[in-house]
PDB file of N, CA and C in Angstrom:
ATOM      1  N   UNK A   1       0.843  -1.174   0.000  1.00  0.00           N
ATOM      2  CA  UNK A   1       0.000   0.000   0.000  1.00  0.00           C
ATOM      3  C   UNK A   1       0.886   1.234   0.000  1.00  0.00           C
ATOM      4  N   UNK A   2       1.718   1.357  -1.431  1.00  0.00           N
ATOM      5  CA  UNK A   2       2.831   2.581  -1.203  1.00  0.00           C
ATOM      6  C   UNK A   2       1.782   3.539  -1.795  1.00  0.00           C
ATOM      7  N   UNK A   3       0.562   3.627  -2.465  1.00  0.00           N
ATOM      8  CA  UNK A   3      -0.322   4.673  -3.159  1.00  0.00           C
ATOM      9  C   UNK A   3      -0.782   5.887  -2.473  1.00  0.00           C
ATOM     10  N   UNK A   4      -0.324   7.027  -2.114  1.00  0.00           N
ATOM     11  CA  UNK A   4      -0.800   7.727  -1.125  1.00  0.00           C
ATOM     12  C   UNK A   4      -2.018   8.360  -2.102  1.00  0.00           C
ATOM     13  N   UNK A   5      -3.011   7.988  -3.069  1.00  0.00           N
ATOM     14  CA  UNK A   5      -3.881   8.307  -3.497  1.00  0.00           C
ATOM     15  C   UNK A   5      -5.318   7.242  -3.084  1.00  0.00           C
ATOM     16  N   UNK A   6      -4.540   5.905  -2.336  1.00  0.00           N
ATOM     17  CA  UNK A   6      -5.319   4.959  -2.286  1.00  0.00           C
ATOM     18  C   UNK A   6      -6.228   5.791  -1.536  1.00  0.00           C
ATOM     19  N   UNK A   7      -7.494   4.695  -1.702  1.00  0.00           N
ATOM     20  CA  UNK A   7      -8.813   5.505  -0.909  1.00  0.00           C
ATOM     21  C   UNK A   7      -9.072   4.640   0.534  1.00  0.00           C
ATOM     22  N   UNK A   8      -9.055   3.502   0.432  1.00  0.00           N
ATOM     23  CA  UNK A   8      -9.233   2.493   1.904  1.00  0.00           C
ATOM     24  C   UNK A   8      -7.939   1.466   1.602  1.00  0.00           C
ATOM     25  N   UNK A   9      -7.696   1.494   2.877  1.00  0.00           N
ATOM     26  CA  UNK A   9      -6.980   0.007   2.889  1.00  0.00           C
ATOM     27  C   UNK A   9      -7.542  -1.298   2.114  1.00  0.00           C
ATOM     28  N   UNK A  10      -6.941  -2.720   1.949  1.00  0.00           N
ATOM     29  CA  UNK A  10      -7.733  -3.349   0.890  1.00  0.00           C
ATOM     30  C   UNK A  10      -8.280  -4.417   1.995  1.00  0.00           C
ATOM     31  N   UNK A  11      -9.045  -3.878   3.038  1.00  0.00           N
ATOM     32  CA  UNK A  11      -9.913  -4.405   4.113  1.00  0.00           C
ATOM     33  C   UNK A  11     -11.077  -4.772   2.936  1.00  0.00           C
ATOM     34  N   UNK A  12     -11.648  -4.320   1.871  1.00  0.00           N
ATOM     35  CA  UNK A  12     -12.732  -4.183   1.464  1.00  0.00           C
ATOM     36  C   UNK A  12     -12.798  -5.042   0.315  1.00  0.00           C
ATOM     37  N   UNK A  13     -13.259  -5.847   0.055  1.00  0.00           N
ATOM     38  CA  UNK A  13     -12.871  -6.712  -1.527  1.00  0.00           C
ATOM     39  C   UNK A  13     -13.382  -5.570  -2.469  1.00  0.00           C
ATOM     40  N   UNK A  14     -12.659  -5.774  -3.273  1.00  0.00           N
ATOM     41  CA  UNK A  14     -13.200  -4.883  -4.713  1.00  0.00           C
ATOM     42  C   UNK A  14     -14.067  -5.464  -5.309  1.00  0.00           C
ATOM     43  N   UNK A  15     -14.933  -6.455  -5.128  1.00  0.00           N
ATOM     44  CA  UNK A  15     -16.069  -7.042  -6.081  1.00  0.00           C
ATOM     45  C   UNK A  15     -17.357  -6.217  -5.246  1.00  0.00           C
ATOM     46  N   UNK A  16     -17.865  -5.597  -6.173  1.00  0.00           N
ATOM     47  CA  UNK A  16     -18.949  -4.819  -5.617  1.00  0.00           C
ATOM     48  C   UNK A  16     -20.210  -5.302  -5.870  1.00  0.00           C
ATOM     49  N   UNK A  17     -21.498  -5.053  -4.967  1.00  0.00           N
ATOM     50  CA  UNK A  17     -22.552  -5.705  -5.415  1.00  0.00           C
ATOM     51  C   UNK A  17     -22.785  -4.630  -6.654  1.00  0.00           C
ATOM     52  N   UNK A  18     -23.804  -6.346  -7.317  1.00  0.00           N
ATOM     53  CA  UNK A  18     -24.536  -5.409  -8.299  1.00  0.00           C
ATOM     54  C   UNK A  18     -26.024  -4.840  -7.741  1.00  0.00           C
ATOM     55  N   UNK A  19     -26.415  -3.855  -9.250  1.00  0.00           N
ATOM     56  CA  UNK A  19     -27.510  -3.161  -9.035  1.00  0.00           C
ATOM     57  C   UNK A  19     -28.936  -4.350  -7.986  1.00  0.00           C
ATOM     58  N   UNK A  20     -28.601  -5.575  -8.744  1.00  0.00           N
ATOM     59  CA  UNK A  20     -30.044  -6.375  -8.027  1.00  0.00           C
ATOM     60  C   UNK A  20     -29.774  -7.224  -6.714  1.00  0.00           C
ATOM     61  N   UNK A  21     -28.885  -6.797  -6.390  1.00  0.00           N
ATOM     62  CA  UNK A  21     -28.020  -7.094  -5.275  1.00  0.00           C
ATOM     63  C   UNK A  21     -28.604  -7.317  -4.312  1.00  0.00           C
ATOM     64  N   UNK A  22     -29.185  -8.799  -3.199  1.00  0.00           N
ATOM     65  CA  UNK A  22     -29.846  -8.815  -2.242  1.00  0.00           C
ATOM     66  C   UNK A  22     -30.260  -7.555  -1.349  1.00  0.00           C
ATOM     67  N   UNK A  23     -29.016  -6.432  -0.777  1.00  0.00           N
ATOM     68  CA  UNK A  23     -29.364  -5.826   0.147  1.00  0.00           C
ATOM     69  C   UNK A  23     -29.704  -4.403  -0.263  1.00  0.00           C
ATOM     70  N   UNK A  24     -30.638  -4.307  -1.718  1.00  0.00           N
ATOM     71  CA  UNK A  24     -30.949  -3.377  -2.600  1.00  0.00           C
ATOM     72  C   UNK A  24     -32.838  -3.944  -2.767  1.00  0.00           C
ATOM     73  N   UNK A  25     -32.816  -5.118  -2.338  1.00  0.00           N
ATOM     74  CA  UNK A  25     -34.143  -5.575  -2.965  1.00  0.00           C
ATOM     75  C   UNK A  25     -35.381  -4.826  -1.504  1.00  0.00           C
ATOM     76  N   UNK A  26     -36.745  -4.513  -1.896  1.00  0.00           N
ATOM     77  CA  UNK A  26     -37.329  -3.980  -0.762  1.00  0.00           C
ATOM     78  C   UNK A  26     -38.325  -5.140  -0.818  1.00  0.00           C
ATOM     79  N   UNK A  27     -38.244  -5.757  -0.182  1.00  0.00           N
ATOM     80  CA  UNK A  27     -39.682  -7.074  -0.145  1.00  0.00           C
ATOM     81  C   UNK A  27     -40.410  -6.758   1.436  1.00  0.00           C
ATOM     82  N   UNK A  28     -41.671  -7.519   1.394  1.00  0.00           N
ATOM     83  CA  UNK A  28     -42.328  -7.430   2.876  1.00  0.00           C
ATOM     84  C   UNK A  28     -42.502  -8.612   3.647  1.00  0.00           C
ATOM     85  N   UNK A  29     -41.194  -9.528   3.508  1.00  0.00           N
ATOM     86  CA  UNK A  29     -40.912 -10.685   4.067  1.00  0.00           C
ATOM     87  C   UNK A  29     -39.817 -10.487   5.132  1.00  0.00           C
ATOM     88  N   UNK A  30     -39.885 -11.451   6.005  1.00  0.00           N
ATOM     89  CA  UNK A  30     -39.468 -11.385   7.635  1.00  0.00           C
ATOM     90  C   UNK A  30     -38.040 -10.823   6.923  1.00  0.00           C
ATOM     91  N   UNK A  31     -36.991  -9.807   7.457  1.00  0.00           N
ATOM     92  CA  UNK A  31     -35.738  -9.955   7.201  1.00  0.00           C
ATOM     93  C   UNK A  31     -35.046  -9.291   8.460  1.00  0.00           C
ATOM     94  N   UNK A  32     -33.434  -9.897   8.043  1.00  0.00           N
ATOM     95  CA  UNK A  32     -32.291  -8.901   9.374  1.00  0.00           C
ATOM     96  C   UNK A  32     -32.946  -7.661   9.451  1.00  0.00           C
ATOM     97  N   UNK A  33     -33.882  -6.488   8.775  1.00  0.00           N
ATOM     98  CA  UNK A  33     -34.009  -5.163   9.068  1.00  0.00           C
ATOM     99  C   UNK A  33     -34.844  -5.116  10.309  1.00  0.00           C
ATOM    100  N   UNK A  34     -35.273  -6.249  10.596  1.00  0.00           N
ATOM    101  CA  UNK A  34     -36.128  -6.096  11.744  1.00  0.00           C
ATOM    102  C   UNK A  34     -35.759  -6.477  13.250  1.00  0.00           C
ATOM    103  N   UNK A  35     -33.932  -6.649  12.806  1.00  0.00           N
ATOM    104  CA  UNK A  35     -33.918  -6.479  14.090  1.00  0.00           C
ATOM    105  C   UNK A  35     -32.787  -5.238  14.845  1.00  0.00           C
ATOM    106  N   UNK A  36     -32.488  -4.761  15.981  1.00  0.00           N
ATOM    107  CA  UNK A  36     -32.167  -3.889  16.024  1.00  0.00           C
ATOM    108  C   UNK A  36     -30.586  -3.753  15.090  1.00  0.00           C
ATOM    109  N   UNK A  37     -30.153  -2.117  15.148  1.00  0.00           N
ATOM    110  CA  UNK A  37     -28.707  -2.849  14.417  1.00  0.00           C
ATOM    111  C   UNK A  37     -28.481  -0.753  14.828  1.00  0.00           C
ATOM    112  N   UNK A  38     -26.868  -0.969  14.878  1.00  0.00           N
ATOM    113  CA  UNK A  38     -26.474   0.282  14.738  1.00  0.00           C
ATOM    114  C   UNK A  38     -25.582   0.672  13.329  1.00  0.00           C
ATOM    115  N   UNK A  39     -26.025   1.632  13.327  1.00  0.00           N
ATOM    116  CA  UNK A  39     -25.131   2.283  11.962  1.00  0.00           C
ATOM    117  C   UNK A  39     -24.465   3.813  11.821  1.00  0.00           C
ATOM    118  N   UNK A  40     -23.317   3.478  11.612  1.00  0.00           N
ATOM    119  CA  UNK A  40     -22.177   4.552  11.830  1.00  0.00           C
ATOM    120  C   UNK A  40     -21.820   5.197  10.435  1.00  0.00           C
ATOM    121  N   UNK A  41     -21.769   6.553  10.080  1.00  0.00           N
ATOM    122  CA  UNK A  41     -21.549   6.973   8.593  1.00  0.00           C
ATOM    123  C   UNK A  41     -20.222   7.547   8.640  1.00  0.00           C
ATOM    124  N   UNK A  42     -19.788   7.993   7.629  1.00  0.00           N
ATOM    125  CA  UNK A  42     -18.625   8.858   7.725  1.00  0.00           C
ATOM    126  C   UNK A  42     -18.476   9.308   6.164  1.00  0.00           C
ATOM    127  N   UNK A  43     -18.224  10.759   5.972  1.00  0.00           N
ATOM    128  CA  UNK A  43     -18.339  11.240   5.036  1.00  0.00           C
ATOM    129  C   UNK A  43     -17.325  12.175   4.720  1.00  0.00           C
ATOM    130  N   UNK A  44     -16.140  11.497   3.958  1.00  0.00           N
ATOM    131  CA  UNK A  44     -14.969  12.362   3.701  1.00  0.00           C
ATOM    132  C   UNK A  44     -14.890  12.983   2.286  1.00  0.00           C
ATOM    133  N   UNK A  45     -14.197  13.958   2.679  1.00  0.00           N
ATOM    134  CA  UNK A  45     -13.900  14.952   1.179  1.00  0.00           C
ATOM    135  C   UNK A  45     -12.390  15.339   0.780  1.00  0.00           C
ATOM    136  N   UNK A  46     -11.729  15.256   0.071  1.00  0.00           N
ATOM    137  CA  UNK A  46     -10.395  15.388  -0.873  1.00  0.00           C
ATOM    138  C   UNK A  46     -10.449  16.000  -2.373  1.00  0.00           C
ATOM    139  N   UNK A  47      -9.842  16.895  -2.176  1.00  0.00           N
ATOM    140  CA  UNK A  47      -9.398  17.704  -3.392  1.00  0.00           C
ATOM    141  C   UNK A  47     -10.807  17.955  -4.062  1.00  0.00           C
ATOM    142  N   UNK A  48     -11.685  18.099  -3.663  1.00  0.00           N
ATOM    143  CA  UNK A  48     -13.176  18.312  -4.531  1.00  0.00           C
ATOM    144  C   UNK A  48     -13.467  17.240  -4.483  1.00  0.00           C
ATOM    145  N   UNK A  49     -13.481  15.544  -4.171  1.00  0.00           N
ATOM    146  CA  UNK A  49     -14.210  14.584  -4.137  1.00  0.00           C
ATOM    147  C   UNK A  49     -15.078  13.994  -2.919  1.00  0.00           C
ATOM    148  N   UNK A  50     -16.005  13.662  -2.576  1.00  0.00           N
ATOM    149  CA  UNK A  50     -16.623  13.040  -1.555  1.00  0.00           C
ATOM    150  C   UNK A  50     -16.948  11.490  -1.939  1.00  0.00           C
ATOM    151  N   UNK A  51     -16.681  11.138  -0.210  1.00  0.00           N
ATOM    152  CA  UNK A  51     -16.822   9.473  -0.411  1.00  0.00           C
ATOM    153  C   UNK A  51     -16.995   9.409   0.653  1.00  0.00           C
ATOM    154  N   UNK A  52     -17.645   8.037   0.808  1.00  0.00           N
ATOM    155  CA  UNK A  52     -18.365   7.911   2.110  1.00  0.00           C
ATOM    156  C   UNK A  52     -18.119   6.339   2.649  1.00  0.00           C
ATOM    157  N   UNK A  53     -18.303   5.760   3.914  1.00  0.00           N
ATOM    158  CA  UNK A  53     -17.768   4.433   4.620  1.00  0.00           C
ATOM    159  C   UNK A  53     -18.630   4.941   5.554  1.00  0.00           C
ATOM    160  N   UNK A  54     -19.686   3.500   5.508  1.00  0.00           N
ATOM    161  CA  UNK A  54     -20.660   3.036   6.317  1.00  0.00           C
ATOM    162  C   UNK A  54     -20.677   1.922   7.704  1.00  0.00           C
ATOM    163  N   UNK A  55     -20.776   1.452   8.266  1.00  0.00           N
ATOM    164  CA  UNK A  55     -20.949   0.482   8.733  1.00  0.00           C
ATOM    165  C   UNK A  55     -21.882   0.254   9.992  1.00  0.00           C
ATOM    166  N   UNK A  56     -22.627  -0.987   9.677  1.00  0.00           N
ATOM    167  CA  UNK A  56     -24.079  -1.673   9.795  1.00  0.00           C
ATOM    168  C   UNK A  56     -23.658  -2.625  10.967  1.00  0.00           C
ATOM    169  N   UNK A  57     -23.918  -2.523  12.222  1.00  0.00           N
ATOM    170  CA  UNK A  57     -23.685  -3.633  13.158  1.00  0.00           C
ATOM    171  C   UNK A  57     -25.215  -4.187  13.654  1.00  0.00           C
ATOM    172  N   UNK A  58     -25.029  -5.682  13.701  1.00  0.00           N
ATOM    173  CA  UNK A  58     -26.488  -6.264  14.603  1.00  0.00           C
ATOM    174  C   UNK A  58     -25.585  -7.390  15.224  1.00  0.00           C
ATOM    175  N   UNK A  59     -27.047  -8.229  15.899  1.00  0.00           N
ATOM    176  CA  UNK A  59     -26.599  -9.127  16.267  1.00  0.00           C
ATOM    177  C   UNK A  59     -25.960 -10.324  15.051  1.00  0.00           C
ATOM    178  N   UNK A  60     -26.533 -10.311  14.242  1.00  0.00           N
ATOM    179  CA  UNK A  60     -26.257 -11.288  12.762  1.00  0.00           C
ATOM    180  C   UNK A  60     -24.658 -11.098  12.612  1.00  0.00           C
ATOM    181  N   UNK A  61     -24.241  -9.905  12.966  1.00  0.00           N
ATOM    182  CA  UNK A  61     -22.751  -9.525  12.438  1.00  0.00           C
ATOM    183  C   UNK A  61     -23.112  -8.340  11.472  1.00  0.00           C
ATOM    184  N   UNK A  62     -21.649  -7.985  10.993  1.00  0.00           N
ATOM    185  CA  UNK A  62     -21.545  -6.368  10.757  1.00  0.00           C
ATOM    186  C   UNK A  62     -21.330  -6.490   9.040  1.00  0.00           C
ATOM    187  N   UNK A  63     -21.407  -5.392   8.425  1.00  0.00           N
ATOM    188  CA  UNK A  63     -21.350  -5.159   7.040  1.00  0.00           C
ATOM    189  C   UNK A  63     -20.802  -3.641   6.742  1.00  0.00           C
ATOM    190  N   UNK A  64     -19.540  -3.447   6.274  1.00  0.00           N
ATOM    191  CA  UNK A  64     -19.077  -2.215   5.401  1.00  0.00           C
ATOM    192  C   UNK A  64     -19.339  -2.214   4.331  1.00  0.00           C
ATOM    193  N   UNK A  65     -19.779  -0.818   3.995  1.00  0.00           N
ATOM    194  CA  UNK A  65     -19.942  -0.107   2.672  1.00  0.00           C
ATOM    195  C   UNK A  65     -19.212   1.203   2.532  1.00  0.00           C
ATOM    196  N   UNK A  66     -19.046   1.095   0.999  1.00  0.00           N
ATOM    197  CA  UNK A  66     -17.807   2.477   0.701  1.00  0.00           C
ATOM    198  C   UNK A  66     -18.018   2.799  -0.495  1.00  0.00           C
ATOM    199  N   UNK A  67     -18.260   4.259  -0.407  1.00  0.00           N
ATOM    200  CA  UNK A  67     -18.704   4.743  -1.987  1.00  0.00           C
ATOM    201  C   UNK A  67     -17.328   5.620  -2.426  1.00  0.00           C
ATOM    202  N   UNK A  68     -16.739   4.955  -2.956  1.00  0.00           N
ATOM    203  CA  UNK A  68     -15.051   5.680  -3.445  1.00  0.00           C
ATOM    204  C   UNK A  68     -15.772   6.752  -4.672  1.00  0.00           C
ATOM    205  N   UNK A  69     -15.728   7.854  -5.171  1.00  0.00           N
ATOM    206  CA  UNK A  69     -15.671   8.308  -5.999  1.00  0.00           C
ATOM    207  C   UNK A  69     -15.028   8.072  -7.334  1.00  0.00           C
ATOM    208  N   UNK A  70     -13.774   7.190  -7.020  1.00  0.00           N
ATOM    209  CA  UNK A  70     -13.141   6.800  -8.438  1.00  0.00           C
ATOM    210  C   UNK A  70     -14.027   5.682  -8.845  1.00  0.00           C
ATOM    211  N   UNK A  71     -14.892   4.968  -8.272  1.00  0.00           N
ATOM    212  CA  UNK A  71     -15.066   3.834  -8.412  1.00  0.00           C
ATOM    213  C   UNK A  71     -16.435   4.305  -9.003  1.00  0.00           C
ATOM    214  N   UNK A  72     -17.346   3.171 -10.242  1.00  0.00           N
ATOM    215  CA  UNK A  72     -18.317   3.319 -10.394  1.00  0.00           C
ATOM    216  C   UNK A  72     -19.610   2.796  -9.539  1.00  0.00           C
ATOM    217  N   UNK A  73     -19.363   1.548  -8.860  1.00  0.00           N
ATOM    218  CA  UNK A  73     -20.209   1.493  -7.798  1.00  0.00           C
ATOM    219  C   UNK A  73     -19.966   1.214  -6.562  1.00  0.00           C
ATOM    220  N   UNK A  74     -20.384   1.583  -5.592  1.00  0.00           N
ATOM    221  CA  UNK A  74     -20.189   0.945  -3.873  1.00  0.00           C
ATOM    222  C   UNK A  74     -19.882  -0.495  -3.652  1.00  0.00           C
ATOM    223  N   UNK A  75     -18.954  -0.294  -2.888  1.00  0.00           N
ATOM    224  CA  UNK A  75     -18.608  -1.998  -2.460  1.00  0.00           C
ATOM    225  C   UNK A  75     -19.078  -1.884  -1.445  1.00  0.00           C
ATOM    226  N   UNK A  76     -19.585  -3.566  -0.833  1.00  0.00           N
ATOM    227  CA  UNK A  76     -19.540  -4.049   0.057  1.00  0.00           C
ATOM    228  C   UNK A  76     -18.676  -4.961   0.554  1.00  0.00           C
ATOM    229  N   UNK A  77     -18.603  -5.274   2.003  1.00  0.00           N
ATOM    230  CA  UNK A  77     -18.128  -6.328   2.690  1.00  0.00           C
ATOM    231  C   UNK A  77     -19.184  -6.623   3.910  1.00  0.00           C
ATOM    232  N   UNK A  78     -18.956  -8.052   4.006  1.00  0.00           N
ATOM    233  CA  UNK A  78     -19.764  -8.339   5.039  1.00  0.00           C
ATOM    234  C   UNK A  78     -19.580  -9.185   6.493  1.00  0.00           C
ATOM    235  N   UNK A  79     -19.465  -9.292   7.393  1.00  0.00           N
ATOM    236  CA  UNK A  79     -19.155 -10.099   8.121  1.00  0.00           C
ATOM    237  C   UNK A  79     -19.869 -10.847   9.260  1.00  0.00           C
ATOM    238  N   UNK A  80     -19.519 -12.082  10.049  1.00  0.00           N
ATOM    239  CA  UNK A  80     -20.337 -12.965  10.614  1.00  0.00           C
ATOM    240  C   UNK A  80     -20.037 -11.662  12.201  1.00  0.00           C
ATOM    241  N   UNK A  81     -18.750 -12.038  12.670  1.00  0.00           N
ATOM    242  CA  UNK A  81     -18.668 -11.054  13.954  1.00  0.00           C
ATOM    243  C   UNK A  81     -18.614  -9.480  13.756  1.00  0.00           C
ATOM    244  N   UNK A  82     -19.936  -8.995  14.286  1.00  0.00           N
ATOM    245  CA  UNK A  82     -19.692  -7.805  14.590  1.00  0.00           C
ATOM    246  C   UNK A  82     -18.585  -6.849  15.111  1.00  0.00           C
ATOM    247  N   UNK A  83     -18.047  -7.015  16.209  1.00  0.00           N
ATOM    248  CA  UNK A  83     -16.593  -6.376  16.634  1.00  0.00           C
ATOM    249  C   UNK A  83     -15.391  -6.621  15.639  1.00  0.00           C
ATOM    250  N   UNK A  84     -15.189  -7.577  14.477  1.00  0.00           N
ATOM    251  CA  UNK A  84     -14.382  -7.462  13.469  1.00  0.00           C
ATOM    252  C   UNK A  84     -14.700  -6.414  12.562  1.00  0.00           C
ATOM    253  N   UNK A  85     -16.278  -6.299  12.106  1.00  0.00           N
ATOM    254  CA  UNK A  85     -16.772  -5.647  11.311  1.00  0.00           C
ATOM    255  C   UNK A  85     -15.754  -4.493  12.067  1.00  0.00           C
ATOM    256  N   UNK A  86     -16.047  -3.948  13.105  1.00  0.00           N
ATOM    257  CA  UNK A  86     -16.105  -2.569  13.821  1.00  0.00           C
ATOM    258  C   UNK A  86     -14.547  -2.235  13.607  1.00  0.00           C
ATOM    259  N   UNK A  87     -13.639  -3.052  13.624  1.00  0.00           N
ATOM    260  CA  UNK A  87     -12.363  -3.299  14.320  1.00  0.00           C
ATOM    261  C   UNK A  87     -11.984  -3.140  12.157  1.00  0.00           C
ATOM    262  N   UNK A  88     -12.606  -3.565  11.743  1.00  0.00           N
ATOM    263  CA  UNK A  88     -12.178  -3.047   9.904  1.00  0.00           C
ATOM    264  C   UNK A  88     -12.485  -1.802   9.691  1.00  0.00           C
ATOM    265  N   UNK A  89     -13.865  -1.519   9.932  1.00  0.00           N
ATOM    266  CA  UNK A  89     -13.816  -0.217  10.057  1.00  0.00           C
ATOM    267  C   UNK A  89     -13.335   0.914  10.093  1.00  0.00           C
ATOM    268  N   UNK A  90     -12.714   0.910  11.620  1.00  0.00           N
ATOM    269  CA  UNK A  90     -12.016   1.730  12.029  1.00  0.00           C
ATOM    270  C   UNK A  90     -10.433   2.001  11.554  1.00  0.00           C
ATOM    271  N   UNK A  91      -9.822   0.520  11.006  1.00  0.00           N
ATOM    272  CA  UNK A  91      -8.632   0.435  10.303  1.00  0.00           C
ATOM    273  C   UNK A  91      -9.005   1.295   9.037  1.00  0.00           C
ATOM    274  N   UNK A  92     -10.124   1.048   8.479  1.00  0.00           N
ATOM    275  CA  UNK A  92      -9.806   2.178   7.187  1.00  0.00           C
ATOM    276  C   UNK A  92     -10.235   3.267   6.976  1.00  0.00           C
ATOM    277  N   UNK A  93     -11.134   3.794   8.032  1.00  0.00           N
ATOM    278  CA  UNK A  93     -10.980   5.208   8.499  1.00  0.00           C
ATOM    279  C   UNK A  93      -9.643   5.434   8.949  1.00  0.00           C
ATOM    280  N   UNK A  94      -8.678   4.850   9.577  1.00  0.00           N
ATOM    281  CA  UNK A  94      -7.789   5.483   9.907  1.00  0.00           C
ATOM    282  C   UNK A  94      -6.726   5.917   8.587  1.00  0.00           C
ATOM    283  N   UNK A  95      -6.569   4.274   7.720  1.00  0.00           N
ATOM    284  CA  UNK A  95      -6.045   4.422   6.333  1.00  0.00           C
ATOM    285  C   UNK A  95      -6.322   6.020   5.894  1.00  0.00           C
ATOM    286  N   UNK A  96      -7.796   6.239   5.541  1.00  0.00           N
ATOM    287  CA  UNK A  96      -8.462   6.980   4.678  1.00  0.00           C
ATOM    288  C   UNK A  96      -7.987   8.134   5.078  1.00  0.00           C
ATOM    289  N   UNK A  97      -7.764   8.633   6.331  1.00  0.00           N
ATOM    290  CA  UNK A  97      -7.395  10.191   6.623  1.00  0.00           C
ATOM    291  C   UNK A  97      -5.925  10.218   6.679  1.00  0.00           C
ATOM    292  N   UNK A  98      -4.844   9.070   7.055  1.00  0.00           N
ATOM    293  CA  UNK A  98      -3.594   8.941   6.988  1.00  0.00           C
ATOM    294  C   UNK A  98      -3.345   9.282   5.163  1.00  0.00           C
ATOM    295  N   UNK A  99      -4.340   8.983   4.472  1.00  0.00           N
ATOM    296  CA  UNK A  99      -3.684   9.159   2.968  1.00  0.00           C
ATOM    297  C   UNK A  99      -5.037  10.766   2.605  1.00  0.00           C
ATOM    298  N   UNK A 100      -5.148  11.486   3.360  1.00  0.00           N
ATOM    299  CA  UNK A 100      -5.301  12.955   3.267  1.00  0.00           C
ATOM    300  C   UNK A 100      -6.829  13.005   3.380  1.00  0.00           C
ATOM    301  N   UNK A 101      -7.426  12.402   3.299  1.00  0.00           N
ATOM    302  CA  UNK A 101      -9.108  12.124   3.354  1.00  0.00           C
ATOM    303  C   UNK A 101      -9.439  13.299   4.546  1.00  0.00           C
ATOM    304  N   UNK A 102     -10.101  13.713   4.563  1.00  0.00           N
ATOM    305  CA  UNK A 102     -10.784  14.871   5.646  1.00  0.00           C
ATOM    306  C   UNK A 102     -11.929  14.622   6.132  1.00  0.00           C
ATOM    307  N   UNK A 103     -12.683  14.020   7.497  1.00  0.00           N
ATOM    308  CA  UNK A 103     -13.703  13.607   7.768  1.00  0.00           C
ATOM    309  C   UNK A 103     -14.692  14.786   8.075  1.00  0.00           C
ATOM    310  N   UNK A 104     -15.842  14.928   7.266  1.00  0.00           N
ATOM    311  CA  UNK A 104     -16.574  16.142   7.340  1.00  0.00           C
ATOM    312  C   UNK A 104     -17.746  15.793   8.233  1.00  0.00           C
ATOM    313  N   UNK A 105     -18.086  14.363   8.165  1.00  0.00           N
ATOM    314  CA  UNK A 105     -18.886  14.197   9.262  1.00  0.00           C
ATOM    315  C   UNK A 105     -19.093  12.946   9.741  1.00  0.00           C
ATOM    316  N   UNK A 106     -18.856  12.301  10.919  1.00  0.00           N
ATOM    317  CA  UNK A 106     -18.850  11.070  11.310  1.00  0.00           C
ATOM    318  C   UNK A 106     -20.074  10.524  12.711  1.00  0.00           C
ATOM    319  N   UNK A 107     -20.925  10.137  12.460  1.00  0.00           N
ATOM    320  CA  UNK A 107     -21.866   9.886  13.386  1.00  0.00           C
ATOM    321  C   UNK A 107     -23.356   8.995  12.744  1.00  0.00           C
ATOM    322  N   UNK A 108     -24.439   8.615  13.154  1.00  0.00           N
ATOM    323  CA  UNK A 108     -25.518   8.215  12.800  1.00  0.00           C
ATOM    324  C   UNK A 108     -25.731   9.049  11.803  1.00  0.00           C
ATOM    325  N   UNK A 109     -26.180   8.330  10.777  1.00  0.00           N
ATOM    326  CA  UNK A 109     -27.219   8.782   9.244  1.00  0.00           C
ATOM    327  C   UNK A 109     -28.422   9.863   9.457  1.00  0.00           C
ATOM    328  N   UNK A 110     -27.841  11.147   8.927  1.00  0.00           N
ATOM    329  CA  UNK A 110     -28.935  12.100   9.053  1.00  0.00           C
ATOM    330  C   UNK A 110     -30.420  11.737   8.265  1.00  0.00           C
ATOM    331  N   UNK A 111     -31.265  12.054   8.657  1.00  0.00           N
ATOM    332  CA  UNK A 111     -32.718  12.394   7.632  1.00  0.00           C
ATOM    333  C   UNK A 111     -33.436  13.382   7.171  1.00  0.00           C
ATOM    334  N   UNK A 112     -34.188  13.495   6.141  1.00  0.00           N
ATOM    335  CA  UNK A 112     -34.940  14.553   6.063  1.00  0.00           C
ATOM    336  C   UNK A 112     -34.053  15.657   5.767  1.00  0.00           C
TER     337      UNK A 112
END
């Protein structure tokens, strides 16, 4: 990782879901959304670009998402233990601002 342009550490596989991508579909059958879960945003900006790193904790286990700007769509990753999820996370937030990233806002998902 000599790229000081990289955007995350390569915590994240580069195979991104696609558009019909299970956790894109809205159905009204029992699913994980129903049970509690916390979710942490973070929304960095560089040289005129914004990108953003999500992450989704429940009891099921945790899931990162990252919308790189170079990239054409959001990746995911997903995981069984939650505290790994958390513990990746935080490794590439740290990556992300060590390679100049500027965190403009980091906390629960605004609305409205």
């Amino acid at each position: 990782m000599n790229d000081q342009n990289d955007f995350f550490d390569d915590v994240i596989d580069d195979e991104a879901e696609s558009p019909d991508s299970e956790w894109m579909e809205d159905d009204d059958d029992e699913s994980e959304d129903d049970e509690p879960f916390e979710v942490r945003t973070v929304v960095m900006t560089k040289n005129g670009m914004v990108a953003l790193l999500s992450l989704r904790i429940s009891a099921a286990g945790g899931q990162i998402v990252r919308v790189d700007p170079r990239q054409n769509i959001p990746a995911a990753q997903s995981y069984d233990d939650a505290p790994v999820a958390a513990r990746w996370f935080r490794r590439s937030l740290a990556t992300s601002r060590k390679n100049g990233w500027d965190v403009a806002y980091d906390g629960e998902p605004l609305f409205g």
